[in-house]
C-alpha atoms as a PDB file:
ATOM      1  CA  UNK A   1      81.268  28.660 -22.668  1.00  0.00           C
ATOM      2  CA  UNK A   2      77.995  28.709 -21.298  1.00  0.00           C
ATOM      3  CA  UNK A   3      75.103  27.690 -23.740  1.00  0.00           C
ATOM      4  CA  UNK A   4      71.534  28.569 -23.579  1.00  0.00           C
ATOM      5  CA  UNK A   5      68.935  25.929 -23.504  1.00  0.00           C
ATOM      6  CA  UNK A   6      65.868  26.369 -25.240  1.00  0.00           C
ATOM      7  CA  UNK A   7      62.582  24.029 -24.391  1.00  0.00           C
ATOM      8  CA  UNK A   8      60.993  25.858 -27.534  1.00  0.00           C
ATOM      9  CA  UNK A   9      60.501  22.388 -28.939  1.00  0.00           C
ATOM     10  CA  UNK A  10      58.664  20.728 -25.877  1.00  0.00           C
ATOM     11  CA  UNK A  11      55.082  19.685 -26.383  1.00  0.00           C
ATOM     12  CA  UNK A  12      52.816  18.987 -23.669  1.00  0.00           C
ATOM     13  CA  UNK A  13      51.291  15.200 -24.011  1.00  0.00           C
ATOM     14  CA  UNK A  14      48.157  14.843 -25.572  1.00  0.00           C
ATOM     15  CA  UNK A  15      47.360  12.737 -22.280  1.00  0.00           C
ATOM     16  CA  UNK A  16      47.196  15.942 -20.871  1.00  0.00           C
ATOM     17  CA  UNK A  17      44.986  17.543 -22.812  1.00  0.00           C
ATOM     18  CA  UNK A  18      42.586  14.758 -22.903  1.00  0.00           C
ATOM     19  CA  UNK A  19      42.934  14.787 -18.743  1.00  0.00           C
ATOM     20  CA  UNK A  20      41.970  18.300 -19.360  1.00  0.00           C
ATOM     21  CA  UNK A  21      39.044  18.507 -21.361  1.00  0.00           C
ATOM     22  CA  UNK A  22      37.215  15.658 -19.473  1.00  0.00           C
ATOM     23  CA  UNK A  23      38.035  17.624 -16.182  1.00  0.00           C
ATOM     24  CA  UNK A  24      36.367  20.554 -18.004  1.00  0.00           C
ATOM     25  CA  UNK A  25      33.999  18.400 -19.111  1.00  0.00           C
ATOM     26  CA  UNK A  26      32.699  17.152 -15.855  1.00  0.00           C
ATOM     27  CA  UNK A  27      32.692  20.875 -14.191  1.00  0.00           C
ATOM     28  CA  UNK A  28      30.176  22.151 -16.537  1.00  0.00           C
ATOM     29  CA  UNK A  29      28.014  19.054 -16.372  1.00  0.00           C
ATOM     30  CA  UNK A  30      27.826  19.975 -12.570  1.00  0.00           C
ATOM     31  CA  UNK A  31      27.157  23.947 -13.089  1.00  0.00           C
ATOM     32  CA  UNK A  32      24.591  22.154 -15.087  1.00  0.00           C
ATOM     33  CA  UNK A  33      23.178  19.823 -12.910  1.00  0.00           C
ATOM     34  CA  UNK A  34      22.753  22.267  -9.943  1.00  0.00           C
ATOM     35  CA  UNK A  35      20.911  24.949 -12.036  1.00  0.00           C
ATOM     36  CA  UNK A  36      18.789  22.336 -13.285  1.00  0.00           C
ATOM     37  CA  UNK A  37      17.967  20.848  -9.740  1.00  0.00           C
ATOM     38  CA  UNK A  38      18.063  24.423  -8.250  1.00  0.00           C
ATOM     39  CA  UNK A  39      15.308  25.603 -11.204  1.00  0.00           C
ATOM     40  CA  UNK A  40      13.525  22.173 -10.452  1.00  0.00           C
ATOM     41  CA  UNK A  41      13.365  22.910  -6.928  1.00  0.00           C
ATOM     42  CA  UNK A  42      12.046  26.473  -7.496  1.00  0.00           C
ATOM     43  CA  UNK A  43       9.353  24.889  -9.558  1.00  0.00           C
ATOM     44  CA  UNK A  44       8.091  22.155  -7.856  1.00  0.00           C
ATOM     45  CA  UNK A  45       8.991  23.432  -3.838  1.00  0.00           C
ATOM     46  CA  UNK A  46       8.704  19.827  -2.967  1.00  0.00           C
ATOM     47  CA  UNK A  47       7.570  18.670   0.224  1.00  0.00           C
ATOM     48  CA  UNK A  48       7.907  15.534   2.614  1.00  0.00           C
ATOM     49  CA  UNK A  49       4.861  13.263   2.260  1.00  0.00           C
ATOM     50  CA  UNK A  50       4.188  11.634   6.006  1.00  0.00           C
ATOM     51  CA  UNK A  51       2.135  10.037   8.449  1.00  0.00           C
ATOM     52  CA  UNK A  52       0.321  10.932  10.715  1.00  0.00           C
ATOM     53  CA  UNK A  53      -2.202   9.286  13.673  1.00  0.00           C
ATOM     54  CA  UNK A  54      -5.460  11.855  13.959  1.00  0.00           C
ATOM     55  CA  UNK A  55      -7.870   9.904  16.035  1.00  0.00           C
ATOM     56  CA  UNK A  56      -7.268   6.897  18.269  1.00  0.00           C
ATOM     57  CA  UNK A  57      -9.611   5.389  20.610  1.00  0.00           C
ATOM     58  CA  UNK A  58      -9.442   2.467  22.926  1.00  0.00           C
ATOM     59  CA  UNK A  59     -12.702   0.480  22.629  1.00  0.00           C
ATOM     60  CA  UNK A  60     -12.188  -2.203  24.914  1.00  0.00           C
ATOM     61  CA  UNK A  61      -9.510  -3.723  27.272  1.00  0.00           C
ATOM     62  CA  UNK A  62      -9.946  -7.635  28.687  1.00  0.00           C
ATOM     63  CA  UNK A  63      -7.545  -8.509  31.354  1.00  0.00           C
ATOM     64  CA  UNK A  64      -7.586 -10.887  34.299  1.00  0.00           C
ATOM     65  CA  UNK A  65      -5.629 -11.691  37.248  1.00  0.00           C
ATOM     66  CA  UNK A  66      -4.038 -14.587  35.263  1.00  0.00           C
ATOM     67  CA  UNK A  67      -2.473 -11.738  32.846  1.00  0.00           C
ATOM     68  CA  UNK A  68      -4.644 -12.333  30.262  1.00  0.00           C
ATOM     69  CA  UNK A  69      -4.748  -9.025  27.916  1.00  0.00           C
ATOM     70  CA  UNK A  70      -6.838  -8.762  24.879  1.00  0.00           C
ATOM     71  CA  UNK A  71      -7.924  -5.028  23.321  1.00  0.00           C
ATOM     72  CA  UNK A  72      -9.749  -3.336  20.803  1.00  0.00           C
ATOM     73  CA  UNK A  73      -8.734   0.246  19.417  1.00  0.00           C
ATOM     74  CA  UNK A  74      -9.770   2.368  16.599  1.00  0.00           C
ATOM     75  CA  UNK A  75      -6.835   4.029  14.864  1.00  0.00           C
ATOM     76  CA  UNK A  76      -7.197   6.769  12.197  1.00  0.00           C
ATOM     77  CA  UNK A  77      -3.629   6.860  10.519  1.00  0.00           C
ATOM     78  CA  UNK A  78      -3.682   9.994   7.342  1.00  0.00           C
ATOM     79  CA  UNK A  79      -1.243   9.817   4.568  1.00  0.00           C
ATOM     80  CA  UNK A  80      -0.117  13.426   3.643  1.00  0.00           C
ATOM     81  CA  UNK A  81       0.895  14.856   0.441  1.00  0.00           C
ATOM     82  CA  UNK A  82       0.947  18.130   0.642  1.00  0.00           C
ATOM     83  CA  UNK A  83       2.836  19.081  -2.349  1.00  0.00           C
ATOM     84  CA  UNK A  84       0.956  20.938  -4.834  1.00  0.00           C
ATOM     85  CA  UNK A  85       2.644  19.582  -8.045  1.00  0.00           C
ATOM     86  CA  UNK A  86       2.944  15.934  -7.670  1.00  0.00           C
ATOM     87  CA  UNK A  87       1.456  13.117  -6.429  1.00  0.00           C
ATOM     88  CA  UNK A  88       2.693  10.469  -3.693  1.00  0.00           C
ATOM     89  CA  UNK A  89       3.190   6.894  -3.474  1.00  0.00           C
ATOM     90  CA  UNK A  90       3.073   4.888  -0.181  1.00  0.00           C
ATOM     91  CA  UNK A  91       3.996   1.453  -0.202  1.00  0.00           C
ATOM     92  CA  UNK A  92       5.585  -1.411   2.263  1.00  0.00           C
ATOM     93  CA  UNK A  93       3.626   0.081   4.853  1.00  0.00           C
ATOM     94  CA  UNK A  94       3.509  -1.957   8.487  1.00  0.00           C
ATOM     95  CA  UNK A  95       2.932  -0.915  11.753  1.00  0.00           C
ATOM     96  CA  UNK A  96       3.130  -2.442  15.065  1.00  0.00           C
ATOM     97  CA  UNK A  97       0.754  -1.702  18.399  1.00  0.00           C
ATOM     98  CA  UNK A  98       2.703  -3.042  21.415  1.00  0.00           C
ATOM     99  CA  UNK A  99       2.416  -2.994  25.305  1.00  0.00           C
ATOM    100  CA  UNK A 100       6.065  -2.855  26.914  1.00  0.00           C
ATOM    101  CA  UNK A 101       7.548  -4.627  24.001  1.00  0.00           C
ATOM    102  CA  UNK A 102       5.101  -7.156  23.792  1.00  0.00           C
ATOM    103  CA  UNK A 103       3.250  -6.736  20.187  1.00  0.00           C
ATOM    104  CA  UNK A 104       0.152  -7.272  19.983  1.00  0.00           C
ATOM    105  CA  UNK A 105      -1.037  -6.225  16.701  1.00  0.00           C
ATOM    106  CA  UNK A 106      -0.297  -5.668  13.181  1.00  0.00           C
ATOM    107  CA  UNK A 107      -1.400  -2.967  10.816  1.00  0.00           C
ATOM    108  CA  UNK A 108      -0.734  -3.217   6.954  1.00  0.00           C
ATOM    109  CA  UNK A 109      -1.868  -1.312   4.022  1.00  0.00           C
ATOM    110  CA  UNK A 110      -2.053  -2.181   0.342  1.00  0.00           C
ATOM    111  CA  UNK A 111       0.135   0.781  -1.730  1.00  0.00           C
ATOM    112  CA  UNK A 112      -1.789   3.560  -2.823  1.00  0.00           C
ATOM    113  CA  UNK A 113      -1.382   7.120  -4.348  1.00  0.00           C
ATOM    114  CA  UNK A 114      -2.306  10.358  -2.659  1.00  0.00           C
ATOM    115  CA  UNK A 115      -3.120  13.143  -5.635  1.00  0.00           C
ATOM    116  CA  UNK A 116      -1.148  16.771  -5.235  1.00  0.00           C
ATOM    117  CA  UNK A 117      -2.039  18.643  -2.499  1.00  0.00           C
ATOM    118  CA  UNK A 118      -4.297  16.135  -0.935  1.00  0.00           C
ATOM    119  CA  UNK A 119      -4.831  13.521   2.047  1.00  0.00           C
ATOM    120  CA  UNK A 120      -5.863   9.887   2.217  1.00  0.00           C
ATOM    121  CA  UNK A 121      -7.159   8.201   6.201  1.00  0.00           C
ATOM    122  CA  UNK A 122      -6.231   4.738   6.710  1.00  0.00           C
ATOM    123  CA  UNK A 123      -8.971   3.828   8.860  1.00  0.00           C
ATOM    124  CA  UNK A 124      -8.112   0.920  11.272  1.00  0.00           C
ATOM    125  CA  UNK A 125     -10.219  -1.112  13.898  1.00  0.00           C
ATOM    126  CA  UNK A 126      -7.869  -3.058  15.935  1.00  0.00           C
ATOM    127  CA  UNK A 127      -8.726  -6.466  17.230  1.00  0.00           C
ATOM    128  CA  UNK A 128      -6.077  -7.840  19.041  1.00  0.00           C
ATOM    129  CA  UNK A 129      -5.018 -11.884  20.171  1.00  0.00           C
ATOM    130  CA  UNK A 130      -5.033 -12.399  23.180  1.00  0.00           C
ATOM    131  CA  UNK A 131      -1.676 -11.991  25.041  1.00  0.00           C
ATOM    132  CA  UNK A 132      -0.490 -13.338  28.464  1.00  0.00           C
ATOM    133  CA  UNK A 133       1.463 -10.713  30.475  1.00  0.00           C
ATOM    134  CA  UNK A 134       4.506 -11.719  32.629  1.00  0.00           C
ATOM    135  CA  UNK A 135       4.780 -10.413  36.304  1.00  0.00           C
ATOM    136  CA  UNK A 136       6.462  -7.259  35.338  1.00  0.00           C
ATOM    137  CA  UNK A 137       4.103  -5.914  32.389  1.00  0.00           C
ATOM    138  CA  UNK A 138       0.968  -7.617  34.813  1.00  0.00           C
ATOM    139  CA  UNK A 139       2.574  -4.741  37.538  1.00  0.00           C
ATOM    140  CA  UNK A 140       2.500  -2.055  34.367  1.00  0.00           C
ATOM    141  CA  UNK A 141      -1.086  -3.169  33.372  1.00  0.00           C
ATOM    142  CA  UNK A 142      -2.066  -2.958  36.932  1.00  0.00           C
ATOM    143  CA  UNK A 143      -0.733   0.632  37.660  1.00  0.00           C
ATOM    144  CA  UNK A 144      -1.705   1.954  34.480  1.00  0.00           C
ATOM    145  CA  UNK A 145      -5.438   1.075  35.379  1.00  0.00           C
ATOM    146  CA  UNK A 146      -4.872   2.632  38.558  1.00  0.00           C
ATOM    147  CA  UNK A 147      -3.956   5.795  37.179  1.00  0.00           C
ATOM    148  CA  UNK A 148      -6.556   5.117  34.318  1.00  0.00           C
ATOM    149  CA  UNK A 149      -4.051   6.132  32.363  1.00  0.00           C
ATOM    150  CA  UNK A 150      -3.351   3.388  29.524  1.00  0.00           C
ATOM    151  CA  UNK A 151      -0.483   3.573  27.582  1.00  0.00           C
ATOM    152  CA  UNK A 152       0.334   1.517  24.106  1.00  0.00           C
ATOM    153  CA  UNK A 153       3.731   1.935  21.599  1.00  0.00           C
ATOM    154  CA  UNK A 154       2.574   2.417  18.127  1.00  0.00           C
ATOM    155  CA  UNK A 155       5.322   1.652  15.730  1.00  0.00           C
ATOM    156  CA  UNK A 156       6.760   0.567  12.159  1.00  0.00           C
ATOM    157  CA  UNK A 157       7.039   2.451   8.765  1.00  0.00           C
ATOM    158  CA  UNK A 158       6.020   2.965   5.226  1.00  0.00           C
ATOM    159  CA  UNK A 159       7.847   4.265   1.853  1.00  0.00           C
ATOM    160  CA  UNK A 160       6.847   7.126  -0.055  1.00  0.00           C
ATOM    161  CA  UNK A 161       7.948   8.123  -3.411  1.00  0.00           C
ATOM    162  CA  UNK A 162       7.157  10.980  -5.709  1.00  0.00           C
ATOM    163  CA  UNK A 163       8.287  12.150  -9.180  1.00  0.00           C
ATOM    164  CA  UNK A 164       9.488  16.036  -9.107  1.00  0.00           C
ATOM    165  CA  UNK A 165       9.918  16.885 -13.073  1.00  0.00           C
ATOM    166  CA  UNK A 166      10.091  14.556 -15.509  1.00  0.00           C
ATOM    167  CA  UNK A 167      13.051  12.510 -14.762  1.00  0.00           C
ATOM    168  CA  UNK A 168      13.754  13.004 -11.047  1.00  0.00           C
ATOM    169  CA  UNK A 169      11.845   9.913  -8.707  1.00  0.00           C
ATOM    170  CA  UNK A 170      12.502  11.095  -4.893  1.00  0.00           C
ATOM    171  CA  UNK A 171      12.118   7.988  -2.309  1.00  0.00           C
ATOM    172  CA  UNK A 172      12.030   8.177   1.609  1.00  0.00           C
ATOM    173  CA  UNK A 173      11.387   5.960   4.566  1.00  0.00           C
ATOM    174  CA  UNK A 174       8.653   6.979   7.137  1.00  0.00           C
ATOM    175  CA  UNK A 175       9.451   5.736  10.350  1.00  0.00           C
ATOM    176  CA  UNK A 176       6.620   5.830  12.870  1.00  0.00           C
ATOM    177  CA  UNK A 177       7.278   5.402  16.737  1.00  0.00           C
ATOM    178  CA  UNK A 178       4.856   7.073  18.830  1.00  0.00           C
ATOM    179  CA  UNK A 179       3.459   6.582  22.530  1.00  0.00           C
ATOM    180  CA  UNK A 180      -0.345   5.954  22.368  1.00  0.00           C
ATOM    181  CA  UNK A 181      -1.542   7.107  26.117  1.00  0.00           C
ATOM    182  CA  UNK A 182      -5.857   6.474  26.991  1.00  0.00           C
ATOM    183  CA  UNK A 183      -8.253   7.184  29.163  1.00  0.00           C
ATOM    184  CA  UNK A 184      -9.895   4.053  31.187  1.00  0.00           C
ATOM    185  CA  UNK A 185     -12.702   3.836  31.619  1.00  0.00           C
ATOM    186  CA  UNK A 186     -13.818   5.873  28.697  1.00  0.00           C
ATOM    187  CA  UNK A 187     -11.028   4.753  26.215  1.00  0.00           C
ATOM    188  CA  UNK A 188      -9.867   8.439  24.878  1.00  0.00           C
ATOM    189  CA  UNK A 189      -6.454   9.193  23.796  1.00  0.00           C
ATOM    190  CA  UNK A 190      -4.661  11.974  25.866  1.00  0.00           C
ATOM    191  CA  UNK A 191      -2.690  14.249  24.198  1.00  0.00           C
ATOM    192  CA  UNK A 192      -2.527  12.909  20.821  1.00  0.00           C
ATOM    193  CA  UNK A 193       0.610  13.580  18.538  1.00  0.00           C
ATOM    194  CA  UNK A 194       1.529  10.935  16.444  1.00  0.00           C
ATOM    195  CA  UNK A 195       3.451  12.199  13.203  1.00  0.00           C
ATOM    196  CA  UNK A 196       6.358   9.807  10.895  1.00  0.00           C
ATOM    197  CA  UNK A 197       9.937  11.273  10.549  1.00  0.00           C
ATOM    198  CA  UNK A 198      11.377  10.867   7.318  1.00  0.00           C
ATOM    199  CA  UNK A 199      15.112   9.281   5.955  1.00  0.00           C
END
Protein backbone atom coordinates (compact mmCIF):
# COMPACT_ATOMS: atom_id res chain seq x y z
CA UNK A 1 0.00 0.00 0.00
CA UNK A 2 1.20 3.25 -0.79
CA UNK A 3 2.11 5.52 2.27
CA UNK A 4 2.25 9.19 2.46
CA UNK A 5 5.35 10.92 3.53
CA UNK A 6 5.18 13.84 5.55
CA UNK A 7 8.41 16.37 5.91
CA UNK A 8 6.16 18.16 8.65
CA UNK A 9 9.04 17.52 11.01
CA UNK A 10 11.97 19.04 8.86
CA UNK A 11 13.67 22.12 10.20
CA UNK A 12 15.71 24.30 8.18
CA UNK A 13 19.46 24.64 9.79
CA UNK A 14 20.10 27.40 11.87
CA UNK A 15 23.25 27.82 9.46
CA UNK A 16 20.78 29.00 7.27
CA UNK A 17 19.27 31.42 9.02
CA UNK A 18 22.40 32.90 10.26
CA UNK A 19 23.56 32.91 6.25
CA UNK A 20 20.39 34.79 6.03
CA UNK A 21 20.32 37.48 8.34
CA UNK A 22 23.98 38.56 7.63
CA UNK A 23 22.98 38.60 3.84
CA UNK A 24 20.15 40.89 5.03
CA UNK A 25 22.38 42.45 7.05
CA UNK A 26 24.85 43.59 4.51
CA UNK A 27 21.95 44.79 1.92
CA UNK A 28 20.69 47.38 4.20
CA UNK A 29 24.13 48.56 5.24
CA UNK A 30 24.50 49.31 1.41
CA UNK A 31 20.86 51.05 0.92
CA UNK A 32 22.54 52.82 3.72
CA UNK A 33 25.70 53.67 2.52
CA UNK A 34 24.48 55.02 -0.89
CA UNK A 35 21.83 57.38 0.65
CA UNK A 36 24.38 58.56 2.90
CA UNK A 37 27.04 59.19 0.07
CA UNK A 38 24.20 60.25 -2.33
CA UNK A 39 22.90 62.98 0.59
CA UNK A 40 26.72 63.76 1.10
CA UNK A 41 27.17 64.40 -2.42
CA UNK A 42 24.06 66.64 -2.64
CA UNK A 43 25.56 68.59 0.18
CA UNK A 44 28.90 69.14 -0.48
CA UNK A 45 28.74 68.97 -4.79
CA UNK A 46 32.39 68.27 -4.58
CA UNK A 47 34.72 69.28 -7.10
CA UNK A 48 38.25 68.24 -8.56
CA UNK A 49 40.99 70.47 -7.11
CA UNK A 50 43.81 70.94 -10.11
CA UNK A 51 46.54 72.63 -11.66
CA UNK A 52 46.87 74.80 -13.76
CA UNK A 53 49.93 76.97 -15.71
CA UNK A 54 48.48 80.84 -16.16
CA UNK A 55 51.51 82.74 -17.21
CA UNK A 56 54.81 81.48 -18.60
CA UNK A 57 57.50 83.46 -20.03
CA UNK A 58 60.85 82.64 -21.45
CA UNK A 59 63.40 85.16 -20.10
CA UNK A 60 66.44 84.08 -21.61
CA UNK A 61 67.89 81.27 -23.86
CA UNK A 62 72.02 80.67 -24.06
CA UNK A 63 73.04 78.34 -26.74
CA UNK A 64 76.14 77.93 -28.87
CA UNK A 65 77.30 76.06 -31.76
CA UNK A 66 78.95 73.55 -29.34
CA UNK A 67 75.19 72.69 -28.08
CA UNK A 68 75.49 74.39 -25.12
CA UNK A 69 71.76 75.25 -23.78
CA UNK A 70 71.11 77.08 -20.64
CA UNK A 71 67.47 79.07 -20.01
CA UNK A 72 65.60 81.10 -17.79
CA UNK A 73 61.63 81.05 -17.62
CA UNK A 74 59.08 82.43 -15.37
CA UNK A 75 56.28 79.97 -14.65
CA UNK A 76 53.04 80.89 -12.82
CA UNK A 77 51.54 77.38 -11.82
CA UNK A 78 47.70 78.08 -9.66
CA UNK A 79 46.40 75.48 -7.38
CA UNK A 80 42.52 75.37 -7.67
CA UNK A 81 39.96 74.57 -5.19
CA UNK A 82 37.01 75.48 -6.28
CA UNK A 83 34.74 73.71 -4.01
CA UNK A 84 32.74 75.84 -1.86
CA UNK A 85 32.57 73.59 1.28
CA UNK A 86 35.96 72.28 1.88
CA UNK A 87 39.30 72.99 1.71
CA UNK A 88 42.27 71.26 -0.36
CA UNK A 89 45.49 69.78 0.34
CA UNK A 90 48.37 69.57 -2.22
CA UNK A 91 51.29 67.70 -1.40
CA UNK A 92 54.28 65.56 -3.21
CA UNK A 93 54.20 68.06 -5.76
CA UNK A 94 57.21 67.87 -8.63
CA UNK A 95 57.41 68.98 -11.92
CA UNK A 96 59.78 68.61 -14.67
CA UNK A 97 60.72 71.36 -17.65
CA UNK A 98 62.39 69.35 -20.46
CA UNK A 99 63.62 69.94 -24.11
CA UNK A 100 63.07 66.63 -26.27
CA UNK A 101 63.43 64.47 -23.26
CA UNK A 102 66.30 66.06 -21.97
CA UNK A 103 65.27 67.67 -18.37
CA UNK A 104 66.48 70.45 -17.53
CA UNK A 105 64.80 71.63 -14.52
CA UNK A 106 63.02 70.81 -11.45
CA UNK A 107 60.09 72.45 -9.77
CA UNK A 108 58.96 71.44 -6.15
CA UNK A 109 56.60 72.84 -3.71
CA UNK A 110 56.31 72.47 0.05
CA UNK A 111 52.40 71.07 0.85
CA UNK A 112 50.00 73.62 1.43
CA UNK A 113 46.16 74.14 1.84
CA UNK A 114 43.94 76.08 -0.50
CA UNK A 115 40.67 77.43 1.69
CA UNK A 116 36.97 76.62 0.00
CA UNK A 117 36.32 78.23 -2.97
CA UNK A 118 39.67 79.78 -3.40
CA UNK A 119 43.12 79.78 -5.42
CA UNK A 120 46.77 79.73 -4.42
CA UNK A 121 49.87 80.79 -7.53
CA UNK A 122 52.97 78.95 -7.21
CA UNK A 123 55.15 81.48 -8.56
CA UNK A 124 58.35 80.01 -10.19
CA UNK A 125 61.55 81.64 -11.78
CA UNK A 126 63.38 79.00 -13.56
CA UNK A 127 67.12 78.94 -13.71
CA UNK A 128 68.27 76.16 -15.48
CA UNK A 129 72.06 74.08 -15.61
CA UNK A 130 73.47 74.18 -18.32
CA UNK A 131 72.82 71.24 -20.74
CA UNK A 132 74.81 69.99 -23.81
CA UNK A 133 72.53 69.04 -26.75
CA UNK A 134 73.36 66.02 -29.00
CA UNK A 135 73.22 66.42 -32.89
CA UNK A 136 69.61 65.65 -33.11
CA UNK A 137 68.06 68.05 -30.30
CA UNK A 138 71.15 70.75 -31.63
CA UNK A 139 68.95 70.25 -35.26
CA UNK A 140 65.53 70.85 -32.98
CA UNK A 141 67.14 73.87 -31.15
CA UNK A 142 68.29 75.15 -34.43
CA UNK A 143 64.89 74.97 -36.32
CA UNK A 144 62.94 76.02 -33.51
CA UNK A 145 64.96 79.40 -33.52
CA UNK A 146 64.37 79.56 -37.05
CA UNK A 147 60.81 79.49 -36.76
CA UNK A 148 61.21 81.55 -33.44
CA UNK A 149 59.04 79.30 -32.27
CA UNK A 150 60.51 77.62 -28.94
CA UNK A 151 59.02 74.78 -27.61
CA UNK A 152 59.63 73.13 -23.88
CA UNK A 153 57.62 69.81 -22.16
CA UNK A 154 56.40 70.78 -18.82
CA UNK A 155 55.68 67.75 -16.78
CA UNK A 156 55.21 65.78 -13.33
CA UNK A 157 52.37 65.79 -10.67
CA UNK A 158 51.06 66.63 -7.29
CA UNK A 159 48.37 65.00 -4.74
CA UNK A 160 45.41 66.62 -3.56
CA UNK A 161 43.19 65.59 -0.83
CA UNK A 162 40.06 66.99 0.70
CA UNK A 163 37.63 65.97 3.48
CA UNK A 164 33.78 65.95 2.16
CA UNK A 165 31.68 65.47 5.62
CA UNK A 166 33.02 64.44 8.54
CA UNK A 167 34.38 61.09 7.91
CA UNK A 168 34.90 60.85 4.14
CA UNK A 169 38.93 61.97 3.08
CA UNK A 170 38.86 61.99 -0.97
CA UNK A 171 42.60 61.66 -2.51
CA UNK A 172 43.66 62.11 -6.26
CA UNK A 173 46.76 62.32 -8.35
CA UNK A 174 47.31 65.42 -10.63
CA UNK A 175 49.24 64.56 -13.46
CA UNK A 176 50.64 67.49 -15.42
CA UNK A 177 52.06 67.04 -19.07
CA UNK A 178 51.78 70.00 -21.13
CA UNK A 179 53.72 71.48 -24.28
CA UNK A 180 55.20 74.92 -23.34
CA UNK A 181 55.59 76.69 -27.02
CA UNK A 182 57.53 80.70 -26.98
CA UNK A 183 58.15 83.36 -28.85
CA UNK A 184 62.06 84.18 -29.64
CA UNK A 185 63.09 86.83 -29.54
CA UNK A 186 60.60 88.26 -27.15
CA UNK A 187 60.17 85.08 -24.94
CA UNK A 188 56.08 84.92 -24.87
CA UNK A 189 54.20 81.79 -24.60
CA UNK A 190 51.83 81.05 -27.61
CA UNK A 191 48.74 79.69 -26.97
CA UNK A 192 48.89 78.88 -23.43
CA UNK A 193 46.78 75.90 -21.95
CA UNK A 194 48.33 74.10 -19.39
CA UNK A 195 45.69 72.37 -16.97
CA UNK A 196 46.45 68.73 -14.60
CA UNK A 197 44.10 65.70 -15.24
CA UNK A 198 43.11 63.96 -12.30
CA UNK A 199 43.21 59.83 -11.18
Amino acid sequence: MPRLISNQGDRTHPLVWLVAIILAILAVAVIITGIVVFVVYMVYKPKMPYIQVTYANLDKIEYDQSGLLNIQMTLTVLAVNDNVKADASFYDISFGLGFQGVKLAELRADPFNVPMNNSMPLNYIVQSSTIPLDEGRMESMDAALKQEKVPFMLYGHARTRWKVGIFLSIKFWQHLSCKLEFNWPGGSSIGLDCSSNSD
